[in-house]
PDB file of N, CA and C in Angstrom:
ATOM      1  N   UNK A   1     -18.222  76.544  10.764  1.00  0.00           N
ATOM      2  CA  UNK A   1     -18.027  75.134  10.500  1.00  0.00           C
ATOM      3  C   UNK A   1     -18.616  74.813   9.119  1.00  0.00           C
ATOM      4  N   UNK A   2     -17.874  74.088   8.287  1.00  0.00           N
ATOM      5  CA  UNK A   2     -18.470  73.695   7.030  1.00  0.00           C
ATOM      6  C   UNK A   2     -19.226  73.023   6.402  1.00  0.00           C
ATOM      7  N   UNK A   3     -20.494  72.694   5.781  1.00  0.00           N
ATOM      8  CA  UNK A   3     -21.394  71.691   5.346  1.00  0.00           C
ATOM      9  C   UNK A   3     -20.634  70.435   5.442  1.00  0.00           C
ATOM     10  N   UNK A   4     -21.098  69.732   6.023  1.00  0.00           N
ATOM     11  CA  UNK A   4     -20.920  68.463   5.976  1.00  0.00           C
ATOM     12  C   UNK A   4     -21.540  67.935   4.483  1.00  0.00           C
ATOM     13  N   UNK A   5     -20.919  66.940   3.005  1.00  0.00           N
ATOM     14  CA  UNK A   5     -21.208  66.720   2.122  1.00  0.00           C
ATOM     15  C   UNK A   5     -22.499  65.585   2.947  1.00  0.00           C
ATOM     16  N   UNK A   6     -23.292  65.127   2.234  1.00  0.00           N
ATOM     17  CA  UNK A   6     -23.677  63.819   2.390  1.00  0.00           C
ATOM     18  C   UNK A   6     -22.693  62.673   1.528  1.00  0.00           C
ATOM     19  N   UNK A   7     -22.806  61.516   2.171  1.00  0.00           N
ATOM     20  CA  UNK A   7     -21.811  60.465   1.887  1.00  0.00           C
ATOM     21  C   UNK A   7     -22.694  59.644   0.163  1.00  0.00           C
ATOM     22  N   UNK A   8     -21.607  59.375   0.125  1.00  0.00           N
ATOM     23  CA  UNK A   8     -22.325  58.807  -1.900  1.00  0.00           C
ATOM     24  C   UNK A   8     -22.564  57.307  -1.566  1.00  0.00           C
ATOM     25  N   UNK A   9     -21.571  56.758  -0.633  1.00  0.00           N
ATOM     26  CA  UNK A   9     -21.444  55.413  -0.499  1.00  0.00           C
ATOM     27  C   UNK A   9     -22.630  54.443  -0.355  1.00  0.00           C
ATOM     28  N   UNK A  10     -23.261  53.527  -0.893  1.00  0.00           N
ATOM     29  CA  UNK A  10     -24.763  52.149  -0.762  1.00  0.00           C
ATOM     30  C   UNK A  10     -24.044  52.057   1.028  1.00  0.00           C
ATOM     31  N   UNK A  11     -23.337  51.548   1.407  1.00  0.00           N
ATOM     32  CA  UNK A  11     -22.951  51.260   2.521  1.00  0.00           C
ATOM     33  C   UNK A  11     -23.687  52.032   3.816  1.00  0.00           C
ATOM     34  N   UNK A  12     -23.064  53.741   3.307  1.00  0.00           N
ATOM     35  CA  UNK A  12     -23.359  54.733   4.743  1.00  0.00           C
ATOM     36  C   UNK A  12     -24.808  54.929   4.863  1.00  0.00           C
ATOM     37  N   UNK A  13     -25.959  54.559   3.336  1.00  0.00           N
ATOM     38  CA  UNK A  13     -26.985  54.749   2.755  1.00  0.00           C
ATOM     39  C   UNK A  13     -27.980  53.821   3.894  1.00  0.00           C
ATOM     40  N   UNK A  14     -27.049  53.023   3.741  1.00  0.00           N
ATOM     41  CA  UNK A  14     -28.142  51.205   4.504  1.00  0.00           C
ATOM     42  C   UNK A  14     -27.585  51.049   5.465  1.00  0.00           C
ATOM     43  N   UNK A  15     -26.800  51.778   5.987  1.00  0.00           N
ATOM     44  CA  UNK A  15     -26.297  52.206   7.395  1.00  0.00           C
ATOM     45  C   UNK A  15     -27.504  50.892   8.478  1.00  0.00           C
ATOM     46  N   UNK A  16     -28.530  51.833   8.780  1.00  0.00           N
ATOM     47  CA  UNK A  16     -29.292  50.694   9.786  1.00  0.00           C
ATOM     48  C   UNK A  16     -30.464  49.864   9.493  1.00  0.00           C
ATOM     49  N   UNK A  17     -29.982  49.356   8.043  1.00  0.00           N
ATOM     50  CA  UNK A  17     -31.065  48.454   7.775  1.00  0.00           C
ATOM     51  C   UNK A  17     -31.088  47.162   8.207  1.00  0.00           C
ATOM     52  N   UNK A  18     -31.812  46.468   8.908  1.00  0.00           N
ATOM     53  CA  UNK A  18     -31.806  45.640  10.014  1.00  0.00           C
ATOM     54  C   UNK A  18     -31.669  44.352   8.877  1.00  0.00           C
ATOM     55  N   UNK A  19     -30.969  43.306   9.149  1.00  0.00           N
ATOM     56  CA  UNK A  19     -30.773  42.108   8.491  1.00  0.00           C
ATOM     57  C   UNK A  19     -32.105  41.110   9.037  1.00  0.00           C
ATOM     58  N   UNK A  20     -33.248  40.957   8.173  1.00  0.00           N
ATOM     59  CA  UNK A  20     -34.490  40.151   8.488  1.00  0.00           C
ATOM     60  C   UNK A  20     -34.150  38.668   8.533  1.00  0.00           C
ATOM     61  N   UNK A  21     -32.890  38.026   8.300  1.00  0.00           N
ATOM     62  CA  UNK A  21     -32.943  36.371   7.900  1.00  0.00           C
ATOM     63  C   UNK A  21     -32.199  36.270   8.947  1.00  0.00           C
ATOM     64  N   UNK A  22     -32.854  34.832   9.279  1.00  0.00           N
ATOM     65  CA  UNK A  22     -33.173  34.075  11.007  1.00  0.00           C
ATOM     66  C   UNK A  22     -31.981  32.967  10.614  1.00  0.00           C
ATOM     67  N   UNK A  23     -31.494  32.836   9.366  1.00  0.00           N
ATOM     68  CA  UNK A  23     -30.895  31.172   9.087  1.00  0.00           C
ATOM     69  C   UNK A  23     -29.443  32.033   9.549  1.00  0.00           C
ATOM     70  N   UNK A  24     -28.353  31.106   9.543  1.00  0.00           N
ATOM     71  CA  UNK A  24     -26.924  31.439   8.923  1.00  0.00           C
ATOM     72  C   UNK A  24     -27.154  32.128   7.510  1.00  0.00           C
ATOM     73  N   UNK A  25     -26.066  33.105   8.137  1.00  0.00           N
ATOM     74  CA  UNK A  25     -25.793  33.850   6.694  1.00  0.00           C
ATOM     75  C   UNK A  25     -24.458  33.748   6.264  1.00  0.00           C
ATOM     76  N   UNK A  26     -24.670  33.272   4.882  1.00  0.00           N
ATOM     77  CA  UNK A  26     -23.603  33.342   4.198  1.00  0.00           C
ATOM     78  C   UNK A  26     -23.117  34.331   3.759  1.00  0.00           C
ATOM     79  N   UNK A  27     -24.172  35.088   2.835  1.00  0.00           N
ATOM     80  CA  UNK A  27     -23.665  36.285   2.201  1.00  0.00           C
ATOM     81  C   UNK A  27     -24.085  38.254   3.218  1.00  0.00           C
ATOM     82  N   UNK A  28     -23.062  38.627   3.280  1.00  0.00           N
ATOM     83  CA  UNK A  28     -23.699  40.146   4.064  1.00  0.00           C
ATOM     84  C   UNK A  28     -24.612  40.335   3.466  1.00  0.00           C
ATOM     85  N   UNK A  29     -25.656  41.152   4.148  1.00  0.00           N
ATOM     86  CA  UNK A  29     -26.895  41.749   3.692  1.00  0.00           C
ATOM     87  C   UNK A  29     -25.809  43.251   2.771  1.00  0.00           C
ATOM     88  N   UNK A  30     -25.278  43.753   2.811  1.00  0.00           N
ATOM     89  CA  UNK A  30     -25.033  44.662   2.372  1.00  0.00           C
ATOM     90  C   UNK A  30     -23.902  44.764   1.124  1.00  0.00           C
ATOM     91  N   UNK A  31     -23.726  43.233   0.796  1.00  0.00           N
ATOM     92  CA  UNK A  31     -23.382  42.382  -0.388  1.00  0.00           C
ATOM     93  C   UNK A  31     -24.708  42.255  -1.270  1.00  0.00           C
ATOM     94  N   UNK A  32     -25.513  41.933  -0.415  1.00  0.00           N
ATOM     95  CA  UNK A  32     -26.800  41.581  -1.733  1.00  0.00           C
ATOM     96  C   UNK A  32     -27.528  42.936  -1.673  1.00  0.00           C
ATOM     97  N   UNK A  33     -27.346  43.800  -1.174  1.00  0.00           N
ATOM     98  CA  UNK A  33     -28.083  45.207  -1.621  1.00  0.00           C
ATOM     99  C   UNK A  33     -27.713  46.267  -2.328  1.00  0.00           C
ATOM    100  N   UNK A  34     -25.977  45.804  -2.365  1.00  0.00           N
ATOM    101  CA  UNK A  34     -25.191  46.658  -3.330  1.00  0.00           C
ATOM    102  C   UNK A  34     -25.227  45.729  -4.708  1.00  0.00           C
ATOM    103  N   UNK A  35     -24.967  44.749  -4.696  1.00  0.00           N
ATOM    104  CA  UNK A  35     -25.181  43.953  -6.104  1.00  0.00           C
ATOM    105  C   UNK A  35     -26.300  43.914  -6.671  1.00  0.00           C
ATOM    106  N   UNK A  36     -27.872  44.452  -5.941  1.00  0.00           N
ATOM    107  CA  UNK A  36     -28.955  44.266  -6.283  1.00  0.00           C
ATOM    108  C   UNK A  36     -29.065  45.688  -7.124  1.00  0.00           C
ATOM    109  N   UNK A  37     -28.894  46.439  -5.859  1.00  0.00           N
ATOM    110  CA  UNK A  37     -29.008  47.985  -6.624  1.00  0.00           C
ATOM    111  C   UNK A  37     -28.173  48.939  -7.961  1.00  0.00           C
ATOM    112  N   UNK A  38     -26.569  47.958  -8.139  1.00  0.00           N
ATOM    113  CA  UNK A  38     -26.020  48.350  -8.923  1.00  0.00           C
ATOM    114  C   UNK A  38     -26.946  47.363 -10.750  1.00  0.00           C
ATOM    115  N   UNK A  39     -26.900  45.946 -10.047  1.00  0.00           N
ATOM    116  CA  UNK A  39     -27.694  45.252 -11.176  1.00  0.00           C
ATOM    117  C   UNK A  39     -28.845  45.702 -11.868  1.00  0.00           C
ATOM    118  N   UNK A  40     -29.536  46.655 -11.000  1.00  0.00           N
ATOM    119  CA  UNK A  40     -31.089  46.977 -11.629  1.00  0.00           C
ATOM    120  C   UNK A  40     -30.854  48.265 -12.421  1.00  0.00           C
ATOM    121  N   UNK A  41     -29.462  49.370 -11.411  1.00  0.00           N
ATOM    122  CA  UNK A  41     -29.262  50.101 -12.174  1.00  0.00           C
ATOM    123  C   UNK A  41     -29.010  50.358 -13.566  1.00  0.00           C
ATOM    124  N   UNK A  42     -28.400  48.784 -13.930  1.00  0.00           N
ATOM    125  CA  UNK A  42     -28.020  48.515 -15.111  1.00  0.00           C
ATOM    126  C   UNK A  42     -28.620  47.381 -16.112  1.00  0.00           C
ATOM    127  N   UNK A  43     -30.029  47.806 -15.207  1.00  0.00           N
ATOM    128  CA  UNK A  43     -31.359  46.859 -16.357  1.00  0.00           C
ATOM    129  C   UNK A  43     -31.606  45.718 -16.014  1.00  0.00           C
ATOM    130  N   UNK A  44     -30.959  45.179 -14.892  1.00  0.00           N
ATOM    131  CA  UNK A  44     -31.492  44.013 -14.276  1.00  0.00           C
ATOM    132  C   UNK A  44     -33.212  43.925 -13.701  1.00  0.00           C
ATOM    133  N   UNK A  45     -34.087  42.447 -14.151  1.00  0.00           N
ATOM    134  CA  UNK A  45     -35.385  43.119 -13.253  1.00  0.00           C
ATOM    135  C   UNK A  45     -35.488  41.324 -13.099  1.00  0.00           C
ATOM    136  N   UNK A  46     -34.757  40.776 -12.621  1.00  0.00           N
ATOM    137  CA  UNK A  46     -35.445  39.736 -12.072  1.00  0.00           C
ATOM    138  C   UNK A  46     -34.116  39.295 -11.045  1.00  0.00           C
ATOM    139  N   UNK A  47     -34.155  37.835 -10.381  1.00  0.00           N
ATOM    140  CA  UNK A  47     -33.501  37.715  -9.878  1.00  0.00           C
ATOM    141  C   UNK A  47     -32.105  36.746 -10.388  1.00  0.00           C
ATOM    142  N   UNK A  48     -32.174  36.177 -11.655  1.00  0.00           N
ATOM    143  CA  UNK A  48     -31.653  35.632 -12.505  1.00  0.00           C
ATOM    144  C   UNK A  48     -30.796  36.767 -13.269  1.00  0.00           C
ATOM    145  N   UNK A  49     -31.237  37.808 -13.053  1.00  0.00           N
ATOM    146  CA  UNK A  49     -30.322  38.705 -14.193  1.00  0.00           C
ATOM    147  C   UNK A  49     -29.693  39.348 -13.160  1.00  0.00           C
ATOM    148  N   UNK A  50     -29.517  39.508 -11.629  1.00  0.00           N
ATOM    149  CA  UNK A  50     -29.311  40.030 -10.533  1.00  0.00           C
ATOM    150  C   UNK A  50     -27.735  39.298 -10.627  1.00  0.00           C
ATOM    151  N   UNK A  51     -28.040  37.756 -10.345  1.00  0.00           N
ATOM    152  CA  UNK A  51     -27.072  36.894 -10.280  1.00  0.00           C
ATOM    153  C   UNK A  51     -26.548  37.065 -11.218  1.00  0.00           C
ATOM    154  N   UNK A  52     -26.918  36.705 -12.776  1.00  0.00           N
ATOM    155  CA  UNK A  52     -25.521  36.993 -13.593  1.00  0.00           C
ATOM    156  C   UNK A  52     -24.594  37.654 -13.423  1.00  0.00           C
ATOM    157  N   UNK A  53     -25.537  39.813 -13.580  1.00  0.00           N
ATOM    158  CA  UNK A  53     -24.874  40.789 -13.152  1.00  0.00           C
ATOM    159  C   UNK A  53     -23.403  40.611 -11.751  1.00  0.00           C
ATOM    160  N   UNK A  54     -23.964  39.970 -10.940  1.00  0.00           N
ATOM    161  CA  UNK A  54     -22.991  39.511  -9.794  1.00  0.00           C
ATOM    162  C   UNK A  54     -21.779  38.760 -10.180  1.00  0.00           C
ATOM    163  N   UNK A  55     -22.017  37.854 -10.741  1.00  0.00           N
ATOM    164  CA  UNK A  55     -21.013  36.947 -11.815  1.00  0.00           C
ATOM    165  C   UNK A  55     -20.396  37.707 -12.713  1.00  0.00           C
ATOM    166  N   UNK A  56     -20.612  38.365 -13.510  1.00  0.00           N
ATOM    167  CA  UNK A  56     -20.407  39.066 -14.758  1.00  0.00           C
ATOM    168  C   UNK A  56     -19.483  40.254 -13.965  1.00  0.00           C
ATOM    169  N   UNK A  57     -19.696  40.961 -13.433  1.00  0.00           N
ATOM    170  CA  UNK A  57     -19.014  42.100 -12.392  1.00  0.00           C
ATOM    171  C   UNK A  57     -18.659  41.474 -10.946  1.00  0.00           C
ATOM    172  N   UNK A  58     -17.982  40.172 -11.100  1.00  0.00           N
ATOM    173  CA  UNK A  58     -17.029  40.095 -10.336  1.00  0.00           C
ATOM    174  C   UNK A  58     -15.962  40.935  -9.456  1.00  0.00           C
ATOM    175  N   UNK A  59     -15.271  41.178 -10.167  1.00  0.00           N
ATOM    176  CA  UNK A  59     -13.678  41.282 -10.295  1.00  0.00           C
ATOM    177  C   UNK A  59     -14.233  42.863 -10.438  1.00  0.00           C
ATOM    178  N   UNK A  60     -15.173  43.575 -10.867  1.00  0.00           N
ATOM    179  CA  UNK A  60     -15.302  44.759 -10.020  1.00  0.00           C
ATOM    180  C   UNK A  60     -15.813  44.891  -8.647  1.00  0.00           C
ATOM    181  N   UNK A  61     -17.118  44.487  -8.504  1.00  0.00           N
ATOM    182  CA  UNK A  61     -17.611  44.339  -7.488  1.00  0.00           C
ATOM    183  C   UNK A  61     -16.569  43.687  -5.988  1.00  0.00           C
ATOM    184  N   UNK A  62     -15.764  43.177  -6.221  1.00  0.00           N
ATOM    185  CA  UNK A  62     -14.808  42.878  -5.178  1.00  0.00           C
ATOM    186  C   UNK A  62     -13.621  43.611  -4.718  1.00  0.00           C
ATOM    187  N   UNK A  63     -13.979  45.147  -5.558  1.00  0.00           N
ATOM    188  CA  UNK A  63     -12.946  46.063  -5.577  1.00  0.00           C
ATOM    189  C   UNK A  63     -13.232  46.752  -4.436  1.00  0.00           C
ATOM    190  N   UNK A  64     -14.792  46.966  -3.868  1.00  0.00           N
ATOM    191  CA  UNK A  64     -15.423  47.540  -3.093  1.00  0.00           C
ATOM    192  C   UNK A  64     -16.374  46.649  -1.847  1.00  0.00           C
ATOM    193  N   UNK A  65     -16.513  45.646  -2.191  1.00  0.00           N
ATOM    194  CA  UNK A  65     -17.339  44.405  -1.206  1.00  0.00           C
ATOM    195  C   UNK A  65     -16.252  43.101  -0.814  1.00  0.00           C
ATOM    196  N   UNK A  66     -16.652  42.937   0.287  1.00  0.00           N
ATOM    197  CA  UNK A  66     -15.925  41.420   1.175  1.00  0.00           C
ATOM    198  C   UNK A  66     -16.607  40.736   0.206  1.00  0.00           C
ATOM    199  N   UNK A  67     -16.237  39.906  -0.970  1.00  0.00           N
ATOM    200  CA  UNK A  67     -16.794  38.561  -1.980  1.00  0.00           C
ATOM    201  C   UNK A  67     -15.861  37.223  -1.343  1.00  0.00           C
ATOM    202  N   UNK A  68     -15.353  37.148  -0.217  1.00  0.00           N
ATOM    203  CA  UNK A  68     -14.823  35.667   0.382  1.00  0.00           C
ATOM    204  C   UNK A  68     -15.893  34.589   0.150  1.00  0.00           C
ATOM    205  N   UNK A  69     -17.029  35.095   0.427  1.00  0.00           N
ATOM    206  CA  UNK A  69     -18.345  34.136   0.255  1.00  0.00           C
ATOM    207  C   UNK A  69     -18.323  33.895  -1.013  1.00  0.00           C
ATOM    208  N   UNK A  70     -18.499  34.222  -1.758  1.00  0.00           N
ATOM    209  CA  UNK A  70     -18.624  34.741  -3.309  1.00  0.00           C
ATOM    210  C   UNK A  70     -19.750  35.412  -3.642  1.00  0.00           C
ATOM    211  N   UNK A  71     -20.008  35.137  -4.890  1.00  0.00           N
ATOM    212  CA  UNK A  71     -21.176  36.161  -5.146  1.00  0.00           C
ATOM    213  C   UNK A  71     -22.394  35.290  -4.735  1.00  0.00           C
ATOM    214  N   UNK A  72     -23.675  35.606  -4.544  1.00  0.00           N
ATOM    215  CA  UNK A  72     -25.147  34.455  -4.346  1.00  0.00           C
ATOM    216  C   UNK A  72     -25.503  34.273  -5.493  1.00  0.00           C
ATOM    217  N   UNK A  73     -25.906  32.589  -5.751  1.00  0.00           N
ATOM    218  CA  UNK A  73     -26.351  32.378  -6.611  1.00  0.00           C
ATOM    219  C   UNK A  73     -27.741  32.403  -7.133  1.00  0.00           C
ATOM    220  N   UNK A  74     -28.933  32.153  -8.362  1.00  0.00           N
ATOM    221  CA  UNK A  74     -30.131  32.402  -8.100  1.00  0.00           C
ATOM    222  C   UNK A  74     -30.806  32.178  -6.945  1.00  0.00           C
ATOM    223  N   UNK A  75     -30.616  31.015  -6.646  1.00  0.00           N
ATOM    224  CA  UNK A  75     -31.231  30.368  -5.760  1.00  0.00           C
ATOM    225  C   UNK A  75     -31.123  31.448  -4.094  1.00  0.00           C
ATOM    226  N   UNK A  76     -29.852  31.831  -3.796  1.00  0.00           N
ATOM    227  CA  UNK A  76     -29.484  32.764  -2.759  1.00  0.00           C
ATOM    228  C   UNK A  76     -30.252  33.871  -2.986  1.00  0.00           C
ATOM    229  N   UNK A  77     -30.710  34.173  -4.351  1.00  0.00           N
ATOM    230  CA  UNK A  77     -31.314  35.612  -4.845  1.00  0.00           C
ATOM    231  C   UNK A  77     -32.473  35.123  -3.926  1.00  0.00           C
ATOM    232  N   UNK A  78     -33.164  34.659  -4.557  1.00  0.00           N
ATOM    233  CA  UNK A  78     -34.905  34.441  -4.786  1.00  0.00           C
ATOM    234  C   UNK A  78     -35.189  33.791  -2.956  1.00  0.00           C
ATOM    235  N   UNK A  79     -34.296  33.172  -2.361  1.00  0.00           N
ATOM    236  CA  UNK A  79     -34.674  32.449  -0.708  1.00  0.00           C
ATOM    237  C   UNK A  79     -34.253  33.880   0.161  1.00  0.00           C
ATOM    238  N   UNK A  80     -33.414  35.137  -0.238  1.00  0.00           N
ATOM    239  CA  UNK A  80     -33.014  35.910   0.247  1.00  0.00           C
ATOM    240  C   UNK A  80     -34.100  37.114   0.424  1.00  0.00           C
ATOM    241  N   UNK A  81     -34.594  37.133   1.857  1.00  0.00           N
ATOM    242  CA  UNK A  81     -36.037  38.096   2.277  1.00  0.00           C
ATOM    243  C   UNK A  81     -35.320  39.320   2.459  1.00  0.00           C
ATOM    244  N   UNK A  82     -35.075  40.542   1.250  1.00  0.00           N
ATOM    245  CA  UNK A  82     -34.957  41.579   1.106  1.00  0.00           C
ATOM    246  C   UNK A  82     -36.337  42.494   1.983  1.00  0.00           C
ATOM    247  N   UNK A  83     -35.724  43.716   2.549  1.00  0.00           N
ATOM    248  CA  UNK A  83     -36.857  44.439   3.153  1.00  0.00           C
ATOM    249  C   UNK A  83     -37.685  45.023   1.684  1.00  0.00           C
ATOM    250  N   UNK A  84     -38.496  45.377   2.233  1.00  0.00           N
ATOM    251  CA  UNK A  84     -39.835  46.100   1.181  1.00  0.00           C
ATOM    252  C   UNK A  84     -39.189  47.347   1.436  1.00  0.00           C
ATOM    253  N   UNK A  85     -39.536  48.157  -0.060  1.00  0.00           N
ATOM    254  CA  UNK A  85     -38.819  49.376   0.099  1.00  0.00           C
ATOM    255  C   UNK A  85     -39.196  50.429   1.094  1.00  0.00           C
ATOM    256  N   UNK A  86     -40.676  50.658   1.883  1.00  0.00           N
ATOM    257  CA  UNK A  86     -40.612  51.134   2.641  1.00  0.00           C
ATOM    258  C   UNK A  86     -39.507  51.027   3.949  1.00  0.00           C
ATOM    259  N   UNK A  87     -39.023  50.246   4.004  1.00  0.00           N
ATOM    260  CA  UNK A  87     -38.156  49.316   5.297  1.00  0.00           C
ATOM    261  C   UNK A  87     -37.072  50.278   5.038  1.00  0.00           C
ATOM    262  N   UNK A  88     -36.467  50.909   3.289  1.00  0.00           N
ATOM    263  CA  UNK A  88     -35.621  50.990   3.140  1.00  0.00           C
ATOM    264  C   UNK A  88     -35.495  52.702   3.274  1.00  0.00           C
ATOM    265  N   UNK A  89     -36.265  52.767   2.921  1.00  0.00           N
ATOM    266  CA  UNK A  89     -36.616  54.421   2.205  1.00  0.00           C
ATOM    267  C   UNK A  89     -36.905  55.507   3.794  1.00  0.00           C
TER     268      UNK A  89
END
């Protein structure tokens, strides 16, 4: 039987990362962890440059993510209780 590759995908990655917010959610948790992680990849370090990045890479980012919601705005950044990276890792 042949090695199974591991999967490349943020998705199969965060597979069971538990969604911590108690309110209605607007945006998937796995919308704001792929836009977070691609944004920082690309020099983002706050949550203002998170959101642009989201804005700015639209029309890619929707090539690969449900954006019906749209993208979150700062405000969605910064009220949005991301796990601590141990949670993640």
């Amino acid at each position: 039987m042949p090695n199974q590759q591991p999967s490349a995908q943020l998705r199969d990655h965060f597979r069971n990362l538990t969604d911590p917010r108690r309110r209605k959610v607007t945006y998937p948790l796995i919308n704001i962890v792929t836009i977070a992680v691609c944004a920082v990849l690309c020099g983002a370090d706050d949550f203002v440059s998170i959101a642009e990045f989201g804005e700015i890479k639209k029309d890619w980012l929707a090539t690969f993510l449900d954006l019906s919601a749209g993208i979150p705005s700062t405000p969605s950044w910064a009220l949005s209780t991301l796990p601590s990276s141990s949670d993640v890792c």
